[in-house]
C-alpha atoms as a PDB file:
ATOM      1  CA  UNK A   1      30.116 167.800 104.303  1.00  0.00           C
ATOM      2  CA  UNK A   2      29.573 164.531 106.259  1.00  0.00           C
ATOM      3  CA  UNK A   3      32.073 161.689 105.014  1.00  0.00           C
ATOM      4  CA  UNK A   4      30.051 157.859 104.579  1.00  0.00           C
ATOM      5  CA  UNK A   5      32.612 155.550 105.427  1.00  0.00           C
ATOM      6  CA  UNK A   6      32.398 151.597 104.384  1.00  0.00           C
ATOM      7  CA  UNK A   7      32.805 149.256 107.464  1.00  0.00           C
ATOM      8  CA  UNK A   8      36.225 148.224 106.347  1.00  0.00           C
ATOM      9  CA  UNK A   9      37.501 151.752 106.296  1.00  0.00           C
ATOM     10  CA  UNK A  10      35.668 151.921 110.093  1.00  0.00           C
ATOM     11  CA  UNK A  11      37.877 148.840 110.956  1.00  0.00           C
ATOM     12  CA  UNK A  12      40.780 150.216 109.066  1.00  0.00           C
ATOM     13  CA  UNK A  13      40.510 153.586 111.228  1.00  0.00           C
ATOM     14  CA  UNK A  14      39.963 151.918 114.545  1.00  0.00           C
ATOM     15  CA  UNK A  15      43.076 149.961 113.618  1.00  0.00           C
ATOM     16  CA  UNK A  16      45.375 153.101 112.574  1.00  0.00           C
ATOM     17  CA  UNK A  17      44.369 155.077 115.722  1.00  0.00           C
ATOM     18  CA  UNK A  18      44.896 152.439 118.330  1.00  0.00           C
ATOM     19  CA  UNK A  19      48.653 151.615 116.636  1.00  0.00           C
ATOM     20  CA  UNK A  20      49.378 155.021 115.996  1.00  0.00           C
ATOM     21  CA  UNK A  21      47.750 156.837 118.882  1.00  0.00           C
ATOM     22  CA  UNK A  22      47.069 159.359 115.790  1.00  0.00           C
ATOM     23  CA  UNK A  23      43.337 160.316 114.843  1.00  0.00           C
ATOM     24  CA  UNK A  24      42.238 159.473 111.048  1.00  0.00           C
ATOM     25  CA  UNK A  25      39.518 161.967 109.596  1.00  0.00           C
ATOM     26  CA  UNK A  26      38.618 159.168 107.070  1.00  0.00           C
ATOM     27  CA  UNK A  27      39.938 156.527 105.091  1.00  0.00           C
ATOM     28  CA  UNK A  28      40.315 155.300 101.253  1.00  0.00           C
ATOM     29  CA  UNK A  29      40.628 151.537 100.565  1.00  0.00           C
ATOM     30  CA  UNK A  30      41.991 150.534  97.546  1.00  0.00           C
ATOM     31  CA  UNK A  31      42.881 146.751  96.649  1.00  0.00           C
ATOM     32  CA  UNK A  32      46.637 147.445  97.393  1.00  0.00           C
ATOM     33  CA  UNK A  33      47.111 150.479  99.540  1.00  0.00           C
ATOM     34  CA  UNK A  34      45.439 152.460 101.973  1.00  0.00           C
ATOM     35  CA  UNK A  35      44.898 156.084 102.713  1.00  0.00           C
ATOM     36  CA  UNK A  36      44.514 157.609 105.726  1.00  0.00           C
ATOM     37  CA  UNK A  37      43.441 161.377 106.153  1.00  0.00           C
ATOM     38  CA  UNK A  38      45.712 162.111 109.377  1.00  0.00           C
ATOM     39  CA  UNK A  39      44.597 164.949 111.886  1.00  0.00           C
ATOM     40  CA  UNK A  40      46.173 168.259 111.196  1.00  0.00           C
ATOM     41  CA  UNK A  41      49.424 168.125 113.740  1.00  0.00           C
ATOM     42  CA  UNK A  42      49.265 164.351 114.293  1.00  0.00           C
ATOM     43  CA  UNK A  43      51.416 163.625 111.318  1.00  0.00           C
ATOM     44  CA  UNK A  44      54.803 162.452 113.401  1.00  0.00           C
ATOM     45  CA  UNK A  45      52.833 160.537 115.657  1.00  0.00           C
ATOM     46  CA  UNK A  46      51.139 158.335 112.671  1.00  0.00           C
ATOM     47  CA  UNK A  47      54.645 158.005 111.158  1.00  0.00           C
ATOM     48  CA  UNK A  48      56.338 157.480 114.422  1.00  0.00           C
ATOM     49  CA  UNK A  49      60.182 156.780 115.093  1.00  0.00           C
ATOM     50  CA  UNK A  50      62.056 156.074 111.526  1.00  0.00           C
ATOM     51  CA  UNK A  51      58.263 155.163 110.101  1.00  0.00           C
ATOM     52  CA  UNK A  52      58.166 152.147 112.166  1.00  0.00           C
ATOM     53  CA  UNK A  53      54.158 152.626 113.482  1.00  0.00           C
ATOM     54  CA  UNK A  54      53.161 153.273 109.995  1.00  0.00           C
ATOM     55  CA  UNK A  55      55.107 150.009 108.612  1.00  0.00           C
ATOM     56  CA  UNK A  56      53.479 148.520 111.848  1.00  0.00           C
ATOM     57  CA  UNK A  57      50.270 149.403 110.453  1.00  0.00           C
ATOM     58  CA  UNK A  58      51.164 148.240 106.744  1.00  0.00           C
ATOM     59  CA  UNK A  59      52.056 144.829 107.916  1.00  0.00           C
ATOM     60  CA  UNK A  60      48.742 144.238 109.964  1.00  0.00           C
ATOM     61  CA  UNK A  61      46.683 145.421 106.600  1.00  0.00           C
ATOM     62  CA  UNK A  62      48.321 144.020 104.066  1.00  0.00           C
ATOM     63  CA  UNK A  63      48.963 146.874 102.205  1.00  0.00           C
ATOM     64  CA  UNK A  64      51.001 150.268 101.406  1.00  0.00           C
ATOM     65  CA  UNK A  65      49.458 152.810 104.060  1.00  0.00           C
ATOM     66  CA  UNK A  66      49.759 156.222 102.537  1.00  0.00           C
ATOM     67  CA  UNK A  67      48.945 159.457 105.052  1.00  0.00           C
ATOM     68  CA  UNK A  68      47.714 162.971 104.246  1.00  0.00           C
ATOM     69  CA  UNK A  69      47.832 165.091 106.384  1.00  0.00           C
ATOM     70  CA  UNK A  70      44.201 167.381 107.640  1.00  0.00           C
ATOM     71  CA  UNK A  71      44.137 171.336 106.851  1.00  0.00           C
ATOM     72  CA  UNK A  72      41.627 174.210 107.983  1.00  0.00           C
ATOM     73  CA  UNK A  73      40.976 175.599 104.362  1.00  0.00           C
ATOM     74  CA  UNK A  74      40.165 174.105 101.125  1.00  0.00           C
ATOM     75  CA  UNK A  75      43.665 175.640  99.533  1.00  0.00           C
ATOM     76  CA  UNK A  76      45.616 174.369 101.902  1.00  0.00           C
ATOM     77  CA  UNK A  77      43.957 171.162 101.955  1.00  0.00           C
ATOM     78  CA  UNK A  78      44.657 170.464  98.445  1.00  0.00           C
ATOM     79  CA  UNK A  79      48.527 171.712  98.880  1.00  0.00           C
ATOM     80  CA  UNK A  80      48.675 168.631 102.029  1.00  0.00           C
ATOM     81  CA  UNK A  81      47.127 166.357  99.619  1.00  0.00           C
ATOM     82  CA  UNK A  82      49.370 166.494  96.656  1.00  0.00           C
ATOM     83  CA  UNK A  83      52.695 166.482  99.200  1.00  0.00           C
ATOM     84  CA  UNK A  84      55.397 165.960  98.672  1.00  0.00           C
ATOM     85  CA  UNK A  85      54.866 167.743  95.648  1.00  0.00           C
ATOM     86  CA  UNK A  86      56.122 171.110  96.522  1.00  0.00           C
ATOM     87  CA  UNK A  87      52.499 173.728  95.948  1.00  0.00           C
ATOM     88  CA  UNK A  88      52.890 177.132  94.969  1.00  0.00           C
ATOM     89  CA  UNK A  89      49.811 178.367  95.141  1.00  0.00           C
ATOM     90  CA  UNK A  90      46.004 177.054  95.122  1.00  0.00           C
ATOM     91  CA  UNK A  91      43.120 178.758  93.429  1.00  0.00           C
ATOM     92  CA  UNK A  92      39.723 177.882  94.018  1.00  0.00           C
ATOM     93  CA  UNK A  93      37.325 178.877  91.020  1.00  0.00           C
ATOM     94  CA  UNK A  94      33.833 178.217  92.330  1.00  0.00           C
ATOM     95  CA  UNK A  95      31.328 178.477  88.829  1.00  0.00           C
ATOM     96  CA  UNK A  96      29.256 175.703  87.811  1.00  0.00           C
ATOM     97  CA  UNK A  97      31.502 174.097  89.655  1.00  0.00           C
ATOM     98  CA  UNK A  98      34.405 174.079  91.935  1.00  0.00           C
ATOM     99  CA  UNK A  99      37.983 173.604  90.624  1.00  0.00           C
ATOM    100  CA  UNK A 100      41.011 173.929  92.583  1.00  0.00           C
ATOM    101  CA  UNK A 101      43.604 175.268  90.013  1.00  0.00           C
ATOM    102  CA  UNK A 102      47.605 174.115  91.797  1.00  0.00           C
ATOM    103  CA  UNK A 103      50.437 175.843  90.752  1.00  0.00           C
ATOM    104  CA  UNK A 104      53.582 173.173  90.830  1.00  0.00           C
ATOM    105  CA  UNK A 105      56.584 173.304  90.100  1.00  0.00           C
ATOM    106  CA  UNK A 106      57.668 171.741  86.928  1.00  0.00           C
ATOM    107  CA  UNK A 107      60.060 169.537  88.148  1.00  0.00           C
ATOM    108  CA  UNK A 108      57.203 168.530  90.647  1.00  0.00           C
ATOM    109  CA  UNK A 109      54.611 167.939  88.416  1.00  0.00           C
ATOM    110  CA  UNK A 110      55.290 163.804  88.132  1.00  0.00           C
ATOM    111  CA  UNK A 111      55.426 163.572  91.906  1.00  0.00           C
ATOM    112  CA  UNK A 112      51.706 165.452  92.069  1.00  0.00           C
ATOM    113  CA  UNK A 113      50.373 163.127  89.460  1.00  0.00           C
ATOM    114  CA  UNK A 114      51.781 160.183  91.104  1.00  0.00           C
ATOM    115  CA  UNK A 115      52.364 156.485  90.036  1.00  0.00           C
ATOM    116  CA  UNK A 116      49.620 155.593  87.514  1.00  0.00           C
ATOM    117  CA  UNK A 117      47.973 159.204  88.462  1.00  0.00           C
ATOM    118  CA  UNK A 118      47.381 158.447  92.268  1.00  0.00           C
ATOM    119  CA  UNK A 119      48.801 161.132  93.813  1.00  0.00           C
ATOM    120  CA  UNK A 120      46.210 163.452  92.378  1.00  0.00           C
ATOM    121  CA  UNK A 121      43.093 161.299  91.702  1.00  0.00           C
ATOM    122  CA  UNK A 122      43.264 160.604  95.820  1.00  0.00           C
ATOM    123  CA  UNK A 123      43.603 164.188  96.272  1.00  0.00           C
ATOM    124  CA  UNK A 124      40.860 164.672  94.085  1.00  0.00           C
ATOM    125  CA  UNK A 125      38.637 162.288  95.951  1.00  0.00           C
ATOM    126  CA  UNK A 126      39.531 163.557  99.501  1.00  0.00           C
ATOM    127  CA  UNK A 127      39.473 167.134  98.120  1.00  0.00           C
ATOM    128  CA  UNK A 128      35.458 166.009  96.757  1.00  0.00           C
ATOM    129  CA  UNK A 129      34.526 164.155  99.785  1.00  0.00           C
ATOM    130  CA  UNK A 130      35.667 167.052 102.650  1.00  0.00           C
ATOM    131  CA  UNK A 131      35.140 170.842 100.462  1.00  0.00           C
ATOM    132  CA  UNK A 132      32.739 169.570  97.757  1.00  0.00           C
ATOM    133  CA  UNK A 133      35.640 170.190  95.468  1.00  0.00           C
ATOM    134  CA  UNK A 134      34.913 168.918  91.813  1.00  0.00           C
ATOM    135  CA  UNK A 135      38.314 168.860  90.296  1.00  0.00           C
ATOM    136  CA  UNK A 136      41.657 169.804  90.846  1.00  0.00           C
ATOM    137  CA  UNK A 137      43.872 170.823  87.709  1.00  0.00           C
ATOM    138  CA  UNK A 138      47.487 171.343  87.812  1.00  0.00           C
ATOM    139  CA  UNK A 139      48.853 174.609  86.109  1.00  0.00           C
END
């Protein structure tokens, strides 16, 4: 599926990947935070030493840079993007349409939602945008 990206979240990239030396797949902007979907592998190098070229980044936009980290299937995708929630297991139920069903553990399930629901409705849209993914449902 190809990804549309705004020309902020172009200038947003450009900016990540020359600080961080890390590549960004694509990029959610939101009015107070960022999201960046990181390359699979290039996670340390975005966060760099003790976080300091991702707080680097976060003081030249402004905002609260969150990363996800890339992933070769659609089930492990969704596991990266609800981290640090820890994923059991990911089912993939393709009728009308596609829902990824997550198994998390209870005690996880507040950190998969996220403040306010974040966690999972940016999971939901990077999920949609890269494996045409309609939903994901914790169980």
């Amino acid at each position: 599926m190809k990804v549309t990206l705004s020309d902020t979240a172009r200038r947003f990239i450009a900016l990540f990947e020359e600080e961080t030396e890390a590549t960004a797949h694509d990029c959610l902007v939101f009015d107070d935070r960022v999201v960046f979907l990181v390359a699979a592998g290039d996670m340390a190098t975005a966060i760099g030493p003790g976080g300091r070229t991702v707080q680097s980044v976060e003081r030249q936009l402004g905002r609260t840079v969150e990363l996800v980290e890339d992933a070769d299937t659609p089930e492990a995708f969704v596991a990266s993007a609800l981290a640090p929630a820890a994923v059991r297991h990911v089912t993939l139920s393709r009728q009308n349409d596609t829902v990824a069903y997550v198994e998390v553990a209870e005690a996880d399930r507040g950190v998969a939602i996220g403040a306010g629901g974040n966690t999972i409705d940016t999971a939901r849209e990077l999920a949609r945008r890269h494996y045409d993914i309609d939903d994901i449902q914790l169980t």
